[in-house]
Protein backbone atom coordinates (compact mmCIF):
# COMPACT_ATOMS: atom_id res chain seq x y z
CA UNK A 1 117.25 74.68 115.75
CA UNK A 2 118.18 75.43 112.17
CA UNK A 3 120.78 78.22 111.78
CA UNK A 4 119.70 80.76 108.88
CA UNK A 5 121.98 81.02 106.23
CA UNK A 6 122.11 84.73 105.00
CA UNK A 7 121.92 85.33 101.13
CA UNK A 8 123.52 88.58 100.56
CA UNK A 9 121.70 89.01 97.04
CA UNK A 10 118.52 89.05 99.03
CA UNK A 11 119.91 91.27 102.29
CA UNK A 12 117.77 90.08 105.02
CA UNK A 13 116.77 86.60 106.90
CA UNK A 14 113.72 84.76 104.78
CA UNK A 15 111.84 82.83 106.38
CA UNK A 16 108.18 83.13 107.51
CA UNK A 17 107.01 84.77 110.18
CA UNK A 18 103.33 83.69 111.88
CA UNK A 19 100.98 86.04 111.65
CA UNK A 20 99.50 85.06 114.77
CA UNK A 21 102.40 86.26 116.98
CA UNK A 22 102.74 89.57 118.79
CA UNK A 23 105.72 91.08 116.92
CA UNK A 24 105.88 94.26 119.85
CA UNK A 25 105.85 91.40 122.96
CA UNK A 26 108.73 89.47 120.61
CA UNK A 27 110.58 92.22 120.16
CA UNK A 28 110.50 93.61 123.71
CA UNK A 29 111.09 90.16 124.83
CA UNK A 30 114.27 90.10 122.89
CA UNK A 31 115.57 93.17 123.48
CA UNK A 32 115.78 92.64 126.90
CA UNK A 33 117.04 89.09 126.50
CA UNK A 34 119.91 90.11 124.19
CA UNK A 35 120.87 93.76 125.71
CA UNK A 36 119.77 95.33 122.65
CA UNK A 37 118.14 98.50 121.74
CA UNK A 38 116.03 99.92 118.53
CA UNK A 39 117.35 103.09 116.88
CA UNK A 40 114.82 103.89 113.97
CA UNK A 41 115.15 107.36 111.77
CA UNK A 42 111.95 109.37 111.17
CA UNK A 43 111.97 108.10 107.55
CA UNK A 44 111.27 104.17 108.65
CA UNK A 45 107.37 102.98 108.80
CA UNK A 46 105.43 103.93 111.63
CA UNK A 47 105.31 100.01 113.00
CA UNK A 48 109.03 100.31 113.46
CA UNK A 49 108.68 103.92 114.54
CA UNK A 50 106.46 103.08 117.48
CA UNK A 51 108.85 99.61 118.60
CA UNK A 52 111.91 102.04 118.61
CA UNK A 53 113.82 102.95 121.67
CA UNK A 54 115.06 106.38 120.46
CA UNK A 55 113.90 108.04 117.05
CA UNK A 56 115.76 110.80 115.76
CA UNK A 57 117.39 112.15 112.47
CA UNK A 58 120.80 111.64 111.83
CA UNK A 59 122.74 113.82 114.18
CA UNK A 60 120.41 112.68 116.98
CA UNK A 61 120.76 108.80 116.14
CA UNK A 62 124.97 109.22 115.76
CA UNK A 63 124.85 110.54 119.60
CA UNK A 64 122.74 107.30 120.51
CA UNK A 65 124.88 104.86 118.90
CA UNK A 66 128.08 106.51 120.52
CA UNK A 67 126.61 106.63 124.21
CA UNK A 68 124.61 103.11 124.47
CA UNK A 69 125.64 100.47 126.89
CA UNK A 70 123.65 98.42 124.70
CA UNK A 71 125.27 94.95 123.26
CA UNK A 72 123.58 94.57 120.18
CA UNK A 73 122.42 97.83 118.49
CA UNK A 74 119.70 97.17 115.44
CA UNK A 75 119.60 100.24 113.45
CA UNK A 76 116.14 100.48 111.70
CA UNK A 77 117.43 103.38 109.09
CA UNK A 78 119.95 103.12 105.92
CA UNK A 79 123.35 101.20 105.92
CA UNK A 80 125.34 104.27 105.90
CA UNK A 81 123.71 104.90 109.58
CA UNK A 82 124.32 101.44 110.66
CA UNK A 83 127.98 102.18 109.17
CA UNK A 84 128.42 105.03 111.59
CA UNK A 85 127.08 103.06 114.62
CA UNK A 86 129.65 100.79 114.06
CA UNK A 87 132.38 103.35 113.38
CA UNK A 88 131.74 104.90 116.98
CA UNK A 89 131.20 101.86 118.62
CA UNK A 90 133.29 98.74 116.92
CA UNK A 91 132.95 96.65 120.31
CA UNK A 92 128.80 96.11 119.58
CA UNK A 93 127.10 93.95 117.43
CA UNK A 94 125.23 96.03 114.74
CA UNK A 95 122.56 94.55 112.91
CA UNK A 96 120.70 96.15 110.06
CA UNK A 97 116.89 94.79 109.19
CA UNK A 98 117.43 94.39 105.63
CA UNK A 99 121.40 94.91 104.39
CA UNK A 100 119.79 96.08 100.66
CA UNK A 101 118.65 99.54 102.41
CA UNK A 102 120.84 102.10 100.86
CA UNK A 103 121.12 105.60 99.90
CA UNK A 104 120.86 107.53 96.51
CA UNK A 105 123.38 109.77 98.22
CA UNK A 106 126.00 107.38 99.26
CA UNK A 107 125.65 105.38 95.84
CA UNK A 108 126.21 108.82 94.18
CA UNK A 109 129.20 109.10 95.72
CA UNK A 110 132.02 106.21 95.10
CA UNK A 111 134.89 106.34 96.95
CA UNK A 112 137.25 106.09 94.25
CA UNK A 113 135.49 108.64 91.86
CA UNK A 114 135.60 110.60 95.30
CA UNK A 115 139.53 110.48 95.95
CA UNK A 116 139.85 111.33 91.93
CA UNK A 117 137.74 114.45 92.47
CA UNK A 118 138.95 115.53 96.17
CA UNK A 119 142.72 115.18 94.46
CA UNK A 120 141.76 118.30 92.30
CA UNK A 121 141.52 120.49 94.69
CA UNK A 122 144.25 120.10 97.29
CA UNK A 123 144.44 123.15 99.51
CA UNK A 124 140.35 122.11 99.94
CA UNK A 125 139.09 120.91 103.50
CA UNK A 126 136.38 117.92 102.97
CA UNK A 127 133.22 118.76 104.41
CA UNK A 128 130.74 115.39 103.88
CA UNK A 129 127.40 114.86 104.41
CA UNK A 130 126.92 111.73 106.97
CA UNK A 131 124.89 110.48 104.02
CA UNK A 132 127.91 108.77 102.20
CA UNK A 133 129.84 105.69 102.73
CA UNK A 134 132.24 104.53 105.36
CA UNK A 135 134.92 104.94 102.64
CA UNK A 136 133.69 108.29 101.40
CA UNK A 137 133.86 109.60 105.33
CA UNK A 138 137.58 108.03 105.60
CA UNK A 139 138.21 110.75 102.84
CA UNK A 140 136.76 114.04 104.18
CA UNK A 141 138.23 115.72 107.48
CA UNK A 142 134.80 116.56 109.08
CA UNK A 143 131.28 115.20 108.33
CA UNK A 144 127.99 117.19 109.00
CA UNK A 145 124.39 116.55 109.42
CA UNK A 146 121.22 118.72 107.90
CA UNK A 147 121.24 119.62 111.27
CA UNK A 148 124.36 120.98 112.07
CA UNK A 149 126.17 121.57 108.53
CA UNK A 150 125.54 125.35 108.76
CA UNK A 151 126.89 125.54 112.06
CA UNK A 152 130.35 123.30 111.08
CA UNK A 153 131.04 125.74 107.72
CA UNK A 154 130.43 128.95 109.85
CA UNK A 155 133.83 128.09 112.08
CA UNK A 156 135.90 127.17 108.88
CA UNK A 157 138.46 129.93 108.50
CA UNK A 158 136.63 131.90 105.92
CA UNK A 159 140.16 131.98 103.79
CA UNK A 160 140.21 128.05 103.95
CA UNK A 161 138.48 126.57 100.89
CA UNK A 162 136.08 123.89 101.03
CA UNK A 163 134.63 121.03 99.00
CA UNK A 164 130.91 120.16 100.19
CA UNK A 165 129.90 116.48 99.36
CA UNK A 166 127.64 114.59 98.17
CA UNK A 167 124.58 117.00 98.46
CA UNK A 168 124.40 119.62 96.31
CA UNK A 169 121.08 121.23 97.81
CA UNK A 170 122.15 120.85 100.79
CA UNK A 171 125.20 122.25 100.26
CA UNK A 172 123.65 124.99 98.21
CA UNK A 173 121.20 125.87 101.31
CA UNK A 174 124.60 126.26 103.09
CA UNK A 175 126.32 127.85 100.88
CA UNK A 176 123.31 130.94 100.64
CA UNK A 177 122.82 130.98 104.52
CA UNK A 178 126.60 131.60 105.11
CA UNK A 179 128.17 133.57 102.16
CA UNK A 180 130.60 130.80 101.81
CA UNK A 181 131.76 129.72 98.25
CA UNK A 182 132.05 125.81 98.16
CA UNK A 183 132.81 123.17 95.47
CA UNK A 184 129.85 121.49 95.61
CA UNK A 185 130.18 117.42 94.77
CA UNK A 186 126.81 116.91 92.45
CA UNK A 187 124.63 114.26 94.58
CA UNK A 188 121.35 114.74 95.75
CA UNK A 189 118.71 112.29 97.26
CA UNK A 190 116.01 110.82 94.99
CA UNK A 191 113.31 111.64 97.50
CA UNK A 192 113.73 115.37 97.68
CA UNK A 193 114.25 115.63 94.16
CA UNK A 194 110.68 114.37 92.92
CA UNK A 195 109.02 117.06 94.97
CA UNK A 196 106.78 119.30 92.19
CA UNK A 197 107.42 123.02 92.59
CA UNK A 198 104.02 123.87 90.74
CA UNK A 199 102.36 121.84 92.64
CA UNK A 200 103.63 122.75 95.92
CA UNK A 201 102.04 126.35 94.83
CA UNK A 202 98.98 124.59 94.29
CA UNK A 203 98.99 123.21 97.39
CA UNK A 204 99.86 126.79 98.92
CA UNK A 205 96.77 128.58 97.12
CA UNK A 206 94.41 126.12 98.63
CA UNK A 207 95.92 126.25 102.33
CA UNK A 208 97.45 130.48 102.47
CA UNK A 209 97.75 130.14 106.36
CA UNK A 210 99.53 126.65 106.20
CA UNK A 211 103.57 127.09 106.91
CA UNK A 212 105.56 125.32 104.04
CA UNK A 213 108.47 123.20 106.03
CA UNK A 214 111.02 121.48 104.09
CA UNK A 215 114.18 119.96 104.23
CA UNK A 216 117.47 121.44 102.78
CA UNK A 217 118.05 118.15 100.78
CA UNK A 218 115.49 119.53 98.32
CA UNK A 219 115.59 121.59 95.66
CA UNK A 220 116.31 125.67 95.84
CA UNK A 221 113.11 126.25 93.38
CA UNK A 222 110.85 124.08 96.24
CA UNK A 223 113.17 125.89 99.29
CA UNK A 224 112.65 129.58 98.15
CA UNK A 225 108.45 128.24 99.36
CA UNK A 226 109.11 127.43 102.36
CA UNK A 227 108.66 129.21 105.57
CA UNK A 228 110.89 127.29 107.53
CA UNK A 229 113.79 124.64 106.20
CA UNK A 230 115.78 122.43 108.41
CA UNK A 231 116.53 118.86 109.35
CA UNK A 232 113.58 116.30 110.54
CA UNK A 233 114.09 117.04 114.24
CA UNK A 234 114.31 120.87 113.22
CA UNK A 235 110.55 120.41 110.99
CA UNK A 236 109.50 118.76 114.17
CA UNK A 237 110.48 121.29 117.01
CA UNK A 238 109.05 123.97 114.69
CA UNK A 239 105.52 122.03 114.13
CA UNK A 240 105.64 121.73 117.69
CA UNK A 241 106.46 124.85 118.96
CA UNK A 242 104.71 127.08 115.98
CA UNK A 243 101.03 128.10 116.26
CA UNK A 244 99.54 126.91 113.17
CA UNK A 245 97.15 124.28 112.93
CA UNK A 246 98.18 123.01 109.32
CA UNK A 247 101.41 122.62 107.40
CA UNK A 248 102.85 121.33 104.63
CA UNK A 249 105.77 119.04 104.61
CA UNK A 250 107.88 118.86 102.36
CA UNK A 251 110.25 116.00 103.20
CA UNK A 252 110.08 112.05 103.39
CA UNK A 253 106.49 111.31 104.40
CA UNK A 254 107.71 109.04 107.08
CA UNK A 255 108.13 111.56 109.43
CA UNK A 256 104.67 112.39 109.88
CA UNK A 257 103.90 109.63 112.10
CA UNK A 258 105.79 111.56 114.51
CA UNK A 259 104.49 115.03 113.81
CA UNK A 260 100.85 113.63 114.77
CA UNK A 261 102.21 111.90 117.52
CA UNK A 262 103.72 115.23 118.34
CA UNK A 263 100.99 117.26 117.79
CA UNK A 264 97.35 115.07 117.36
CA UNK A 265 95.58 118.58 117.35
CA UNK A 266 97.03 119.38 113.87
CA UNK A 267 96.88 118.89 110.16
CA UNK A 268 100.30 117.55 108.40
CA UNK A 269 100.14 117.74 104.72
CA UNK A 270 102.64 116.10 102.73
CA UNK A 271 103.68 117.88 99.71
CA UNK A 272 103.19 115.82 96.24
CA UNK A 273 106.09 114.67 94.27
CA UNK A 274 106.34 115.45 90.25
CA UNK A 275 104.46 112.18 89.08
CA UNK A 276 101.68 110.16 90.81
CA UNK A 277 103.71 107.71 93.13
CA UNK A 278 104.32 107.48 96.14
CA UNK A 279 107.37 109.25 95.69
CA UNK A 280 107.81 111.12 98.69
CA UNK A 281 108.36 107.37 100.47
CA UNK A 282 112.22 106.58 100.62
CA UNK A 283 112.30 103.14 98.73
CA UNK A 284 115.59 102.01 100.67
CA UNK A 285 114.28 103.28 104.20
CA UNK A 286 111.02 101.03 103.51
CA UNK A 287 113.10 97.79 102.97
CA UNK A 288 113.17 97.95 106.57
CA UNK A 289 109.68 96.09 107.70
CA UNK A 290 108.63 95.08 111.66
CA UNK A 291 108.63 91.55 110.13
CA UNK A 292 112.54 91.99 109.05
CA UNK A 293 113.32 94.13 112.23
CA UNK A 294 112.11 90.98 114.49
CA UNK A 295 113.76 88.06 112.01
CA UNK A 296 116.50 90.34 112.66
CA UNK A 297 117.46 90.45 116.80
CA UNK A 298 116.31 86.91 116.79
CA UNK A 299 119.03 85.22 115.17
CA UNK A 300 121.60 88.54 114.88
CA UNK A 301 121.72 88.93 111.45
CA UNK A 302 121.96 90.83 109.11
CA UNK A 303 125.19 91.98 110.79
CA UNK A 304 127.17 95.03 109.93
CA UNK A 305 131.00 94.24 109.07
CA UNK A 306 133.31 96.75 108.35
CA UNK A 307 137.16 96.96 107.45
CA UNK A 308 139.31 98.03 110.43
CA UNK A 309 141.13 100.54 108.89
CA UNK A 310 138.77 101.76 107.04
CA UNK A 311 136.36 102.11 110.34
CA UNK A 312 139.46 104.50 112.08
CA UNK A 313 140.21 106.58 109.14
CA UNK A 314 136.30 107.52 109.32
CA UNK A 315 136.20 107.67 112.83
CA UNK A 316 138.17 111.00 112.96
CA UNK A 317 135.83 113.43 111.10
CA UNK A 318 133.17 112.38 112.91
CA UNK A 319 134.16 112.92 116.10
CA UNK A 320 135.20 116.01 114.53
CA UNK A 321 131.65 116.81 113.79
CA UNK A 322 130.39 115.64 117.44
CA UNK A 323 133.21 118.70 118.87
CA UNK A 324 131.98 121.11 116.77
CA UNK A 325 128.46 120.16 117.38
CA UNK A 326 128.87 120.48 120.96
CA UNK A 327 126.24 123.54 121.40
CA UNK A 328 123.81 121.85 119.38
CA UNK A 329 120.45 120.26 121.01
């Protein structure tokens, strides 16, 4: 058998795959050849979605990488998750579908333009978003989730000053639900950018009884819509639980697989973005394909490597973040 050779300009095995197998059986096959499991964020395609073992957002999938007994873990999501499923468990193999999938966030955010800012403000405690690099976590004391970042600022010492990176909605939304002034690093994620405020109000004339739900990674003139804002398990548990039959979603249109899933009986609409494209569709997340994913756990690569040191410097805020988060579902 011919060993691949990975091209890291291109980021993922190429070869062909036949059409005329059964990627699901191959996949299941493998996974329980290899001791491996699936951990897919709401944002991937709904093929991957449906192969997963566990889909969650990012708080969710951190917990699942730290407690797997697992051998191989192949994290269908962005390679600063696969980063932190390597930073909590450095004895697995973690493989990544397509190495290319980034973030707009974590790019936004160099280390080194990082340290320069952070050394600015010195009496500051680091807050970062889990949506940043390995390096960029080695340099903050605790990082957060959409989930949980409300709930990690509200048991800072309110006389302790704090620099919020790299989302600045995000860390705006924070910053208005607690009262807290924060230096705020300016980063924010292509997706929730391009949603269209105008239209969203559009979209609200035509459906009046339709709750607006969005996520706090979007802008405050698109948040001050919405009837409820939180992260994609949050927008889920509230579709869920909430009475309505329709709703708007304002967030990456990937999670609506699972919203359906979730609830068949109801109407998901996803909000438009400013322009015509397809916008609201996370380019990096959809590097990620079923075809890669498979490719993938059968000959173990891509693999994520990481720097020791760097790996046990960020290891520290996070499980920071996983104490604090304790009382969070």
């Amino acid at each position: 058998m011919t060993i691949p050779v990975l091209d890291p300009i291109i980021g993922y095995i190429d070869e062909p795959v036949d059409p005329a197998l059964d990627l699901y059986e191959e996949i299941e096959r493998l996974k329980r050849e290899k001791n491996a499991v699936i951990l897919a964020h709401y944002y991937q395609e709904s093929a991957i979605q449906d192969i997963a073992d566990y889909i969650g957002d990012s708080l969710g999938l951190a917990r699942r990488a730290a407690e797997t007994d697992a051998e191989i873990i192949v994290f269908a999501g962005v390679h600063f998750m696969a980063e932190t499923a390597k930073i909590l468990s450095p004895s697995k193999t973690v493989l990544l579908p397509d190495l290319n999938a980034g973030c707009s966030l974590a790019d936004a955010c160099p280390a080194d333009a990082f340290a320069a800012f952070k050394e600015a403000y010195p009496d500051h405690i680091v807050i970062s978003y889990i949506n940043c690099s390995a390096e960029t976590k080695a340099l903050s004391d605790i990082i957060c989730t959409s989930s949980n970042a409300e709930h990690i600022v509200r048991q800072i010492p309110e006389d302790q000053p704090i620099i919020f990176a790299p989302d600045k909605n995000l860390g705006r939304f924070v910053i208005k639900q607690t009262g807290r002034d924060m230096v705020l690093w300016d980063g924010v994620c292509i997706v929730h950018e391009t949603f269209s405020e105008q239209k969203l109000v559009r979209l609200k004339t035509r459906y009046p009884d339709a709750p607006v739900l969005a996520h706090p990674e979007c802008e405050e003139k698109v948040l001050r819509h919405a009837d409820y804002v939180g992260s994609t398990s949050g927008i889920l548990a509230f579709a869920r639980s909430h009475s309505s039959d329709t709703f708007i979603v304002t967030t990456e249109e990937g999670i609506l697989h699972q919203m359906q899933k979730d609830s068949p009986e109801k109407t998901f609409i996803p909000a438009p973005p400013e322009s015509g494209c397809s916008c609201n569709q996370c380019p990096h997340m959809r590097l990620n394909t079923i075809e890669k994913l498979y490719l993938c756990l059968e000959h173990e690569l891509p693999e994520l490597i990481m720097d020791e040191a760097v790996r046990i410097k960020a290891l520290k805020p996070i499980e920071k973040m996983m104490e604090m988060s304790l009382a969070i579902v």
